[in-house]
PDB file of N, CA and C in Angstrom:
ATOM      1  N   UNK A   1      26.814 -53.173  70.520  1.00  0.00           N
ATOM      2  CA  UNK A   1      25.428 -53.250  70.074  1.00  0.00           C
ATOM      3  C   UNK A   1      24.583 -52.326  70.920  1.00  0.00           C
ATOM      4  N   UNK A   2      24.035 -51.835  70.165  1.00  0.00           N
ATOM      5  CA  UNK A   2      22.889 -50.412  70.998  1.00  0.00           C
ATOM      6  C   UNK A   2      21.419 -51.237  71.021  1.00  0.00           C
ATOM      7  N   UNK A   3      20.851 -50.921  72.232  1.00  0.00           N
ATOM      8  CA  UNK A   3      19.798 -51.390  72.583  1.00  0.00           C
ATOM      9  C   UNK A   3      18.091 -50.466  71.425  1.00  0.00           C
ATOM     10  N   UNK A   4      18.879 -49.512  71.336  1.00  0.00           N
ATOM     11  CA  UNK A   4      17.700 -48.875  70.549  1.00  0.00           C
ATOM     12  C   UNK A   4      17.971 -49.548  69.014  1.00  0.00           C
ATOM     13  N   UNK A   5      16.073 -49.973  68.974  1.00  0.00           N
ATOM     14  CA  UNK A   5      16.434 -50.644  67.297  1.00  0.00           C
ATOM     15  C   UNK A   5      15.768 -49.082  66.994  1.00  0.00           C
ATOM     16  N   UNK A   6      16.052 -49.908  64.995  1.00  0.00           N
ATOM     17  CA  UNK A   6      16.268 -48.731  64.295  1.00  0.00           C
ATOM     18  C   UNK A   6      14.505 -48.263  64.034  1.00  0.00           C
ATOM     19  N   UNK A   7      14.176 -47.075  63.733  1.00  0.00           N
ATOM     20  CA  UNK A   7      12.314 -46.559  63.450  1.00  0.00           C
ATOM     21  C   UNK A   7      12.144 -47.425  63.012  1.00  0.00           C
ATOM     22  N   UNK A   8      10.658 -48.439  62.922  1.00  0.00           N
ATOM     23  CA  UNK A   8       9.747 -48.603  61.903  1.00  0.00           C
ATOM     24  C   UNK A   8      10.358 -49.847  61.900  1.00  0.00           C
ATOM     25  N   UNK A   9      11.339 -50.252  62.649  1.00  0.00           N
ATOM     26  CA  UNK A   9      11.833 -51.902  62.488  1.00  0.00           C
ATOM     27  C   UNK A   9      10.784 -52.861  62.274  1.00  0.00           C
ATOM     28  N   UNK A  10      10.070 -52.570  63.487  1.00  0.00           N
ATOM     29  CA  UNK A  10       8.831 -53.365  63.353  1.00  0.00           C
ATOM     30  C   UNK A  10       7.444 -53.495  63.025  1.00  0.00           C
ATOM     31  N   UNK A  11       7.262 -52.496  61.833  1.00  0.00           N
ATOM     32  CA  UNK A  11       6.451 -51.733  61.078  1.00  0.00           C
ATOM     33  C   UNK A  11       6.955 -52.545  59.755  1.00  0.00           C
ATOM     34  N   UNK A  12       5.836 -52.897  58.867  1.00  0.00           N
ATOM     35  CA  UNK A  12       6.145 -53.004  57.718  1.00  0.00           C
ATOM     36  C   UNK A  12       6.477 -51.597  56.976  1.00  0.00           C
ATOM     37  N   UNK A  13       6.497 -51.865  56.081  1.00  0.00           N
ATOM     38  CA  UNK A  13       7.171 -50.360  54.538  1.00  0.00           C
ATOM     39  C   UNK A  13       6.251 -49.555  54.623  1.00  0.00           C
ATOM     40  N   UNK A  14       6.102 -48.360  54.414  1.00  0.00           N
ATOM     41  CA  UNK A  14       4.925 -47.807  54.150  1.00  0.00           C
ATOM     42  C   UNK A  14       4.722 -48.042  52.542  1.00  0.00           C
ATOM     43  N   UNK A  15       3.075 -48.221  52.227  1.00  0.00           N
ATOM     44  CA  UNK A  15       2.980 -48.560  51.215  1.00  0.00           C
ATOM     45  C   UNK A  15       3.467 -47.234  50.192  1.00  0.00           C
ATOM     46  N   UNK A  16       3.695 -47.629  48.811  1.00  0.00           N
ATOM     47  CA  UNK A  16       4.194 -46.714  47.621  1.00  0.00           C
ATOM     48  C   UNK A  16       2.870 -46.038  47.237  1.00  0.00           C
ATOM     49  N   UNK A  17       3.158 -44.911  46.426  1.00  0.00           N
ATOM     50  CA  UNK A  17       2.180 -44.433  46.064  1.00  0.00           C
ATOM     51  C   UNK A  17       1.308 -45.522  44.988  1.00  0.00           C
ATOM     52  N   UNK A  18       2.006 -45.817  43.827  1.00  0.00           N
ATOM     53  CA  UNK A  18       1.238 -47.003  43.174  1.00  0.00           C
ATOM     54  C   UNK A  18       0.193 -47.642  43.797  1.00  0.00           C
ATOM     55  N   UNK A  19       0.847 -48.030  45.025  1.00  0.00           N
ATOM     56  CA  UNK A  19      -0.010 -49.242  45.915  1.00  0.00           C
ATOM     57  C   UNK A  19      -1.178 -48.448  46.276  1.00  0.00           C
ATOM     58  N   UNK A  20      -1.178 -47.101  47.048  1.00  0.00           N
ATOM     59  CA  UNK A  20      -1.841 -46.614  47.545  1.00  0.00           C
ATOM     60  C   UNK A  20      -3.077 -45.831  46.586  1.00  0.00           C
ATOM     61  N   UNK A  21      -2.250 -45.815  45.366  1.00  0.00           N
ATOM     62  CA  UNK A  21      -3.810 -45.846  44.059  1.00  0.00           C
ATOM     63  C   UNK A  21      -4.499 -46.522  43.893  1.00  0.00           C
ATOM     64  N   UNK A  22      -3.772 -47.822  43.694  1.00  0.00           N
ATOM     65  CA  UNK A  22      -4.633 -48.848  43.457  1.00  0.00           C
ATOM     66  C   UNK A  22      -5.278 -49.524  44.535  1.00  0.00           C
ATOM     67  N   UNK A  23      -4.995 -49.902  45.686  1.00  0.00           N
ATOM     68  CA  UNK A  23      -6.040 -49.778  46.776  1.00  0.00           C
ATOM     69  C   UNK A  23      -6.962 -48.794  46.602  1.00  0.00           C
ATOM     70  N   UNK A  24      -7.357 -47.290  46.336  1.00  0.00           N
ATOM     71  CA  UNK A  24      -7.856 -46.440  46.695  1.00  0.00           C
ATOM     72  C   UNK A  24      -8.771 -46.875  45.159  1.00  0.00           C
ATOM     73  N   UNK A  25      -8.324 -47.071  44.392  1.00  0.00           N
ATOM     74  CA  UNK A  25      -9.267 -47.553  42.638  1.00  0.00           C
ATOM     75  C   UNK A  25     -10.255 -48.678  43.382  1.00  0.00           C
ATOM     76  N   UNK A  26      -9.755 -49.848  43.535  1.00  0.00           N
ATOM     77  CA  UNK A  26     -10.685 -50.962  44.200  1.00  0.00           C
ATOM     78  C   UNK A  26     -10.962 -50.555  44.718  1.00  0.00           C
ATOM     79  N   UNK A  27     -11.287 -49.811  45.877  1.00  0.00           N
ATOM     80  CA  UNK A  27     -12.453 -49.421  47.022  1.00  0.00           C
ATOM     81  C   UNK A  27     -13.570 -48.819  45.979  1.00  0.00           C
ATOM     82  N   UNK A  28     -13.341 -47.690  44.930  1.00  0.00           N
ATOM     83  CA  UNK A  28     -14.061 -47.079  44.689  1.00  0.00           C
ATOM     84  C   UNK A  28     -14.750 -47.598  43.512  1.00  0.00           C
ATOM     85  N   UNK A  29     -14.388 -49.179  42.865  1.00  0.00           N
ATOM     86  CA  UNK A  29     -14.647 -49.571  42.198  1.00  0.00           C
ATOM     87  C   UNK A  29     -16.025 -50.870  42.626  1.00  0.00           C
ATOM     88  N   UNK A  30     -15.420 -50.737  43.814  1.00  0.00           N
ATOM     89  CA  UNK A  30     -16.249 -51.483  45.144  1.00  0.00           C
ATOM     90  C   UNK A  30     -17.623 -51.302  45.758  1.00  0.00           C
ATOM     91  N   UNK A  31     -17.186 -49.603  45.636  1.00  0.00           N
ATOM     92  CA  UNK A  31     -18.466 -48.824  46.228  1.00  0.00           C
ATOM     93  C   UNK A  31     -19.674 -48.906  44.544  1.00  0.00           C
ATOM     94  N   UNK A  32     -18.571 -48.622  43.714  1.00  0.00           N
ATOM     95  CA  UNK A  32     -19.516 -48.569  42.361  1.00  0.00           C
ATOM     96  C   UNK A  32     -20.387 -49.761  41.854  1.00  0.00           C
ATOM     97  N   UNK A  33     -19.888 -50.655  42.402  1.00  0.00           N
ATOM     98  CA  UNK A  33     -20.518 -51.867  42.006  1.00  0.00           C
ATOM     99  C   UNK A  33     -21.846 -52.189  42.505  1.00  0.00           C
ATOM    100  N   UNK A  34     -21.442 -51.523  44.128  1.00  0.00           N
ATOM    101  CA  UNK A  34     -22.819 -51.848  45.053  1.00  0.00           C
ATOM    102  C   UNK A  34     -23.558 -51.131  44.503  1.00  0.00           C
ATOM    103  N   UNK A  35     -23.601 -49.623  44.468  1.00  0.00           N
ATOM    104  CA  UNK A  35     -24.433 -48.758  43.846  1.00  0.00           C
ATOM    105  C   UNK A  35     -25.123 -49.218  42.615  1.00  0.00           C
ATOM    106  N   UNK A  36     -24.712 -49.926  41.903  1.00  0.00           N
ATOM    107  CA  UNK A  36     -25.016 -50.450  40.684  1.00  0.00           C
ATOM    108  C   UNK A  36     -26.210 -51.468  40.719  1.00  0.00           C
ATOM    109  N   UNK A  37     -25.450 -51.951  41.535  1.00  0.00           N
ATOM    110  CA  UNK A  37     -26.275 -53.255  42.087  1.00  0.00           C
ATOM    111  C   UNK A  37     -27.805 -52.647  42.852  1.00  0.00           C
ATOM    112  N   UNK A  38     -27.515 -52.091  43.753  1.00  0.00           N
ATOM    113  CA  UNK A  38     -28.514 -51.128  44.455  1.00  0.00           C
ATOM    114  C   UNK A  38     -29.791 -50.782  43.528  1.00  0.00           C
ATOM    115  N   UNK A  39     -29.324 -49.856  42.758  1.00  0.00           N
ATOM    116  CA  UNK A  39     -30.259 -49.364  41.985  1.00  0.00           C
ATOM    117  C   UNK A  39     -30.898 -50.256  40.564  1.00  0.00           C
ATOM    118  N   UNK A  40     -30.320 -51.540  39.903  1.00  0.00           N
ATOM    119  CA  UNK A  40     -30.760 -51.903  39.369  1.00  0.00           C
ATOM    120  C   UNK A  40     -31.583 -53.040  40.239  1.00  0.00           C
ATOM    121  N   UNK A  41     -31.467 -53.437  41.446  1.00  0.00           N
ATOM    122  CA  UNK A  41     -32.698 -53.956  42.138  1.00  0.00           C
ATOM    123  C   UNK A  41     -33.463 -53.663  42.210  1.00  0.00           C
ATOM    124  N   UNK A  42     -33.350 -51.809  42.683  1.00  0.00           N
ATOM    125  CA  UNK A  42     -34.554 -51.139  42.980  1.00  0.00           C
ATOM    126  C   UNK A  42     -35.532 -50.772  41.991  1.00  0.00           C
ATOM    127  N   UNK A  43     -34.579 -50.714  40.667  1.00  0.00           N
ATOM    128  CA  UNK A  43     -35.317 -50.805  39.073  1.00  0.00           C
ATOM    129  C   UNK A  43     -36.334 -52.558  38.930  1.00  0.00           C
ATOM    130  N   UNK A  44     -35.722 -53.342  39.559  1.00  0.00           N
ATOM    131  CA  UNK A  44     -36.285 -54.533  38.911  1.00  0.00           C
ATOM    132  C   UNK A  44     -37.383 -54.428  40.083  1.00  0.00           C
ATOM    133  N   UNK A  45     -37.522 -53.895  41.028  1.00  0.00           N
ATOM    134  CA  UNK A  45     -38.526 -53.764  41.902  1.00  0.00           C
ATOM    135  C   UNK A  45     -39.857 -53.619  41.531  1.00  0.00           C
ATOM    136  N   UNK A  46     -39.274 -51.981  40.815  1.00  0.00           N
ATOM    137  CA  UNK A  46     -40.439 -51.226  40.075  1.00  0.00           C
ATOM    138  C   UNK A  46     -40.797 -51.544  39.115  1.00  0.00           C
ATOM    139  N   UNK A  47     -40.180 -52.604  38.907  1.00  0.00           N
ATOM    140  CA  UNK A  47     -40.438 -53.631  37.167  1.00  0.00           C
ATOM    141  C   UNK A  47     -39.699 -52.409  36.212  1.00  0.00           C
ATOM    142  N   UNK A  48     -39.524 -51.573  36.143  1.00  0.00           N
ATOM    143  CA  UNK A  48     -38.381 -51.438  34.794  1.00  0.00           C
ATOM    144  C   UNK A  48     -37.673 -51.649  34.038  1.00  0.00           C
ATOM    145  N   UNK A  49     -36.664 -52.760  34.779  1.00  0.00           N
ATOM    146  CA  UNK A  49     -36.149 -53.484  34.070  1.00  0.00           C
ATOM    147  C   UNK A  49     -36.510 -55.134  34.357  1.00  0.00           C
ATOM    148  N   UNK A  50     -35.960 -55.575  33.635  1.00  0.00           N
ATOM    149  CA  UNK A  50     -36.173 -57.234  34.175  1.00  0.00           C
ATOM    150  C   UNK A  50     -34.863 -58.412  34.419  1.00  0.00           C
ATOM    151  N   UNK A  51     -34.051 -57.381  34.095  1.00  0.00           N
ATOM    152  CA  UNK A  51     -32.922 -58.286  34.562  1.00  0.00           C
ATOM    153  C   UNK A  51     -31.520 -57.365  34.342  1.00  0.00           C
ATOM    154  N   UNK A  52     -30.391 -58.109  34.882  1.00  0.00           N
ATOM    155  CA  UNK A  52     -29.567 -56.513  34.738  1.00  0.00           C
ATOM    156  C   UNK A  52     -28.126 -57.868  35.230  1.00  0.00           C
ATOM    157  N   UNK A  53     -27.029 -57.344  34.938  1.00  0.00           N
ATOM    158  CA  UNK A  53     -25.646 -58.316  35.179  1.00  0.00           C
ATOM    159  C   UNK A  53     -24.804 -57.445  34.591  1.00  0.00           C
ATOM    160  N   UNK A  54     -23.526 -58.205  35.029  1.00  0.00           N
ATOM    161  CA  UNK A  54     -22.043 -58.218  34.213  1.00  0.00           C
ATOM    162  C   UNK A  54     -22.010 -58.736  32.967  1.00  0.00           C
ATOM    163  N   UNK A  55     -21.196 -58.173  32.067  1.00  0.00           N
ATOM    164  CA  UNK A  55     -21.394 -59.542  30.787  1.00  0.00           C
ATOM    165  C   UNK A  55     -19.873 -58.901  29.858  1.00  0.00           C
ATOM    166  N   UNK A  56     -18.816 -59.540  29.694  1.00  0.00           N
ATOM    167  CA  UNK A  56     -17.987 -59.295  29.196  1.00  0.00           C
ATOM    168  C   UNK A  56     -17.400 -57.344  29.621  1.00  0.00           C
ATOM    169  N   UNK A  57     -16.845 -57.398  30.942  1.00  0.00           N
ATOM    170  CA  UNK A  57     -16.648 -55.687  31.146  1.00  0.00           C
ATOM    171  C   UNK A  57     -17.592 -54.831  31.638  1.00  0.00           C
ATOM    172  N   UNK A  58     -18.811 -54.779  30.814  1.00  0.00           N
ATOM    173  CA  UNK A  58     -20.113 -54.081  30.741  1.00  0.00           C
ATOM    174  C   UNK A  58     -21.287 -54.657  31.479  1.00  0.00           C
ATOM    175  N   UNK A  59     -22.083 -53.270  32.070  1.00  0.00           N
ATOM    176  CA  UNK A  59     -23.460 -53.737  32.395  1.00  0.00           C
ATOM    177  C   UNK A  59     -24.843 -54.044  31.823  1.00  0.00           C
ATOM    178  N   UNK A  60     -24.878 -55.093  31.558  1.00  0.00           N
ATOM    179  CA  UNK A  60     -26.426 -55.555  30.638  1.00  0.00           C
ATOM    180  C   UNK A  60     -27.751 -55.473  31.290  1.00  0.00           C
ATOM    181  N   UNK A  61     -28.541 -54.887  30.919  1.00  0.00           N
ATOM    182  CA  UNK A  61     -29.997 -54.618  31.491  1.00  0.00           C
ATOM    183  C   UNK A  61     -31.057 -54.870  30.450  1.00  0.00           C
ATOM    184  N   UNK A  62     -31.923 -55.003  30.513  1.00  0.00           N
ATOM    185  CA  UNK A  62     -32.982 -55.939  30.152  1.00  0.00           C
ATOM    186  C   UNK A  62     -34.242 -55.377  30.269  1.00  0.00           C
ATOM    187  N   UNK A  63     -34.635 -54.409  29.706  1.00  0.00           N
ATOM    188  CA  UNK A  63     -35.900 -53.619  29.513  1.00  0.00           C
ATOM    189  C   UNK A  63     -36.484 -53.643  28.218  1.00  0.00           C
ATOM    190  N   UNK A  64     -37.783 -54.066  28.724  1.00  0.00           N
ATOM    191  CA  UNK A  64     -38.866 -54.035  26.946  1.00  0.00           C
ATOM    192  C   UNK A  64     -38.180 -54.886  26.274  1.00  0.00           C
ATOM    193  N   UNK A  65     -37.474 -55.919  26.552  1.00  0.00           N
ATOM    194  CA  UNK A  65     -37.219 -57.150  25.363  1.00  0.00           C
ATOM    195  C   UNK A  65     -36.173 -56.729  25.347  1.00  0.00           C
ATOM    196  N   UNK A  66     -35.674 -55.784  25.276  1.00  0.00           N
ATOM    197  CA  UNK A  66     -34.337 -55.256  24.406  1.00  0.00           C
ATOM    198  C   UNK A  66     -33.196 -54.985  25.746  1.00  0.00           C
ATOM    199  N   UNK A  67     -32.241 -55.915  25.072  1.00  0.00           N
ATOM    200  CA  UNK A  67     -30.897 -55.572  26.142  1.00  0.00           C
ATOM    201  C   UNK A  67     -30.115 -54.125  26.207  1.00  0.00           C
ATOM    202  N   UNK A  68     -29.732 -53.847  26.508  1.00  0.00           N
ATOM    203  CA  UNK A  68     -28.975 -52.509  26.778  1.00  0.00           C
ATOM    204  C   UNK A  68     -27.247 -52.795  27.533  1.00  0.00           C
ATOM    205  N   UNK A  69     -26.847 -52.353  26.583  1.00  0.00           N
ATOM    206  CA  UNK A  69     -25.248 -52.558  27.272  1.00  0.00           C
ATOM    207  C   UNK A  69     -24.850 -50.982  27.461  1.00  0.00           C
ATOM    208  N   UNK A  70     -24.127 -51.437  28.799  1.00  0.00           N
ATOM    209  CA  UNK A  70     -23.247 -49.817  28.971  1.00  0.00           C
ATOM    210  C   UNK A  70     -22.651 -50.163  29.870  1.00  0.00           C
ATOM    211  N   UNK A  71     -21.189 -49.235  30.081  1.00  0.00           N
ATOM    212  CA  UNK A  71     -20.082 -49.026  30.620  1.00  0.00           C
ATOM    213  C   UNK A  71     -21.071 -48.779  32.130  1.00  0.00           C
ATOM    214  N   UNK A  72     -20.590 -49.626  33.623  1.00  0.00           N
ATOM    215  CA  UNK A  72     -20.724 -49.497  34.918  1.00  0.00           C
ATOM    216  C   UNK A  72     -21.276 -47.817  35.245  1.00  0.00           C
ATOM    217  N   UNK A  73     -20.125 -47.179  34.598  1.00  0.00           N
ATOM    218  CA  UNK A  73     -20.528 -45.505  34.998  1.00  0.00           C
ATOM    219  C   UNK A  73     -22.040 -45.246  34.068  1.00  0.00           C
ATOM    220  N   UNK A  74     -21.870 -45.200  32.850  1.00  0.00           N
ATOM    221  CA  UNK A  74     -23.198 -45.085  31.808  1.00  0.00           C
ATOM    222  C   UNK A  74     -24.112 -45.755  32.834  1.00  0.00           C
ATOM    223  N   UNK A  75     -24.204 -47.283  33.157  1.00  0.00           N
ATOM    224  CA  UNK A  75     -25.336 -48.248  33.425  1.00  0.00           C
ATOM    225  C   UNK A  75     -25.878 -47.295  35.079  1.00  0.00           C
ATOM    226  N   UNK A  76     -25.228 -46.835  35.702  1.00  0.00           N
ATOM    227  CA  UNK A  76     -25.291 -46.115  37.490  1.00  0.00           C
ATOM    228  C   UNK A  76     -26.167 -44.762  36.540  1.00  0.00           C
ATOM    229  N   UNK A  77     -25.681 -43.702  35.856  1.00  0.00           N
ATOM    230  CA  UNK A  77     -26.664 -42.848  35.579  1.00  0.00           C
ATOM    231  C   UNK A  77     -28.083 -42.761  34.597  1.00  0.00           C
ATOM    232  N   UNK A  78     -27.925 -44.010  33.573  1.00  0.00           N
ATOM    233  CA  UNK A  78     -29.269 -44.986  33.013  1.00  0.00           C
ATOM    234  C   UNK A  78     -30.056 -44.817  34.068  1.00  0.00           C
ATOM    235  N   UNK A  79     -29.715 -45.641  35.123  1.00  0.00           N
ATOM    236  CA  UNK A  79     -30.795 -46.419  35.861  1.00  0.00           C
ATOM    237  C   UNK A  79     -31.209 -45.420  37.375  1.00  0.00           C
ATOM    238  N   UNK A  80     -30.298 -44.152  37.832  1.00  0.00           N
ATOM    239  CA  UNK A  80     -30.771 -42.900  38.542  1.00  0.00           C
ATOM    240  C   UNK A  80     -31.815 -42.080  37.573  1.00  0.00           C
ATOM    241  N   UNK A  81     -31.340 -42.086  36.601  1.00  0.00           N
ATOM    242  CA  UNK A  81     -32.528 -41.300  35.418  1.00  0.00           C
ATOM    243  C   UNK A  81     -33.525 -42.124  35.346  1.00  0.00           C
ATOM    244  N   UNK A  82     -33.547 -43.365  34.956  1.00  0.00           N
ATOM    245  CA  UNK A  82     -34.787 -44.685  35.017  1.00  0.00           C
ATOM    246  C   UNK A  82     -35.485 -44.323  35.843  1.00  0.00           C
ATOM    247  N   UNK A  83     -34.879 -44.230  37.480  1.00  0.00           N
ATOM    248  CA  UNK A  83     -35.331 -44.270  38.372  1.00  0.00           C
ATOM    249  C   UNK A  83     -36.677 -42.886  39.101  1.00  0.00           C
ATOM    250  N   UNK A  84     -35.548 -41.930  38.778  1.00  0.00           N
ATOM    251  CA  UNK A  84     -36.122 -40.775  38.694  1.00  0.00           C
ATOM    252  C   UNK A  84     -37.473 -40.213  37.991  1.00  0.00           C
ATOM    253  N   UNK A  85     -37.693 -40.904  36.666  1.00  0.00           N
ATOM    254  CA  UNK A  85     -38.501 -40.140  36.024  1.00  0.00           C
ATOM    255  C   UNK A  85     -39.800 -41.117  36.519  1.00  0.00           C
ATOM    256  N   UNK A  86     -39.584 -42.192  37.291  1.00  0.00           N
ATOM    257  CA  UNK A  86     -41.070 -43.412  37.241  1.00  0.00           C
ATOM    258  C   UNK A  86     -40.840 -42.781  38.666  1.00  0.00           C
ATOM    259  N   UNK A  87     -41.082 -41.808  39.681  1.00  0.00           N
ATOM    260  CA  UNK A  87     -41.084 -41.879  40.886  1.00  0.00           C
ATOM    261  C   UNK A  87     -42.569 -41.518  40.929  1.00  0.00           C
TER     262      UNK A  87
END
């Protein structure tokens, strides 16, 4: 028996690429959310909108009576343009 163990014995696996996508998707799905979140506060601040959520997938916002659905990415550049043009 040899005293040297073998590399990485005591290292878990390095993760697979798979793994290492999908970790890297959730983070950035993570960051998107806040941003989302971020700016439709800062909309309900300025009163633009009046309410804003998740709702089946999609982001629902709530301006002038009328709901508005759109895809997370759509709802983040809505509400930078929202934002933008009432500065």
């Amino acid at each position: 028996m040899s005293d040297v163990s073998e590399p990485n014995a005591d290292q878990p696996a390095e993760p697979d690429f798979e793994t290492l996508k999908n970790k890297m998707n959730l983070e950035l799905e993570t960051i998107s959310v806040n941003q989302l979140h971020t700016l439709a506060t800062q909309a309900v601040e300025k009163k633009l909108i009046t309410a804003h959520g998740y709702r089946g997938g999609q982001y629902e916002l709530l301006r002038d009576g009328e709901f508005v659905l759109l895809s997370p990415t759509e709802a983040i550049q809505y509400l930078q343009d929202l934002l933008k043009t009432n500065d």
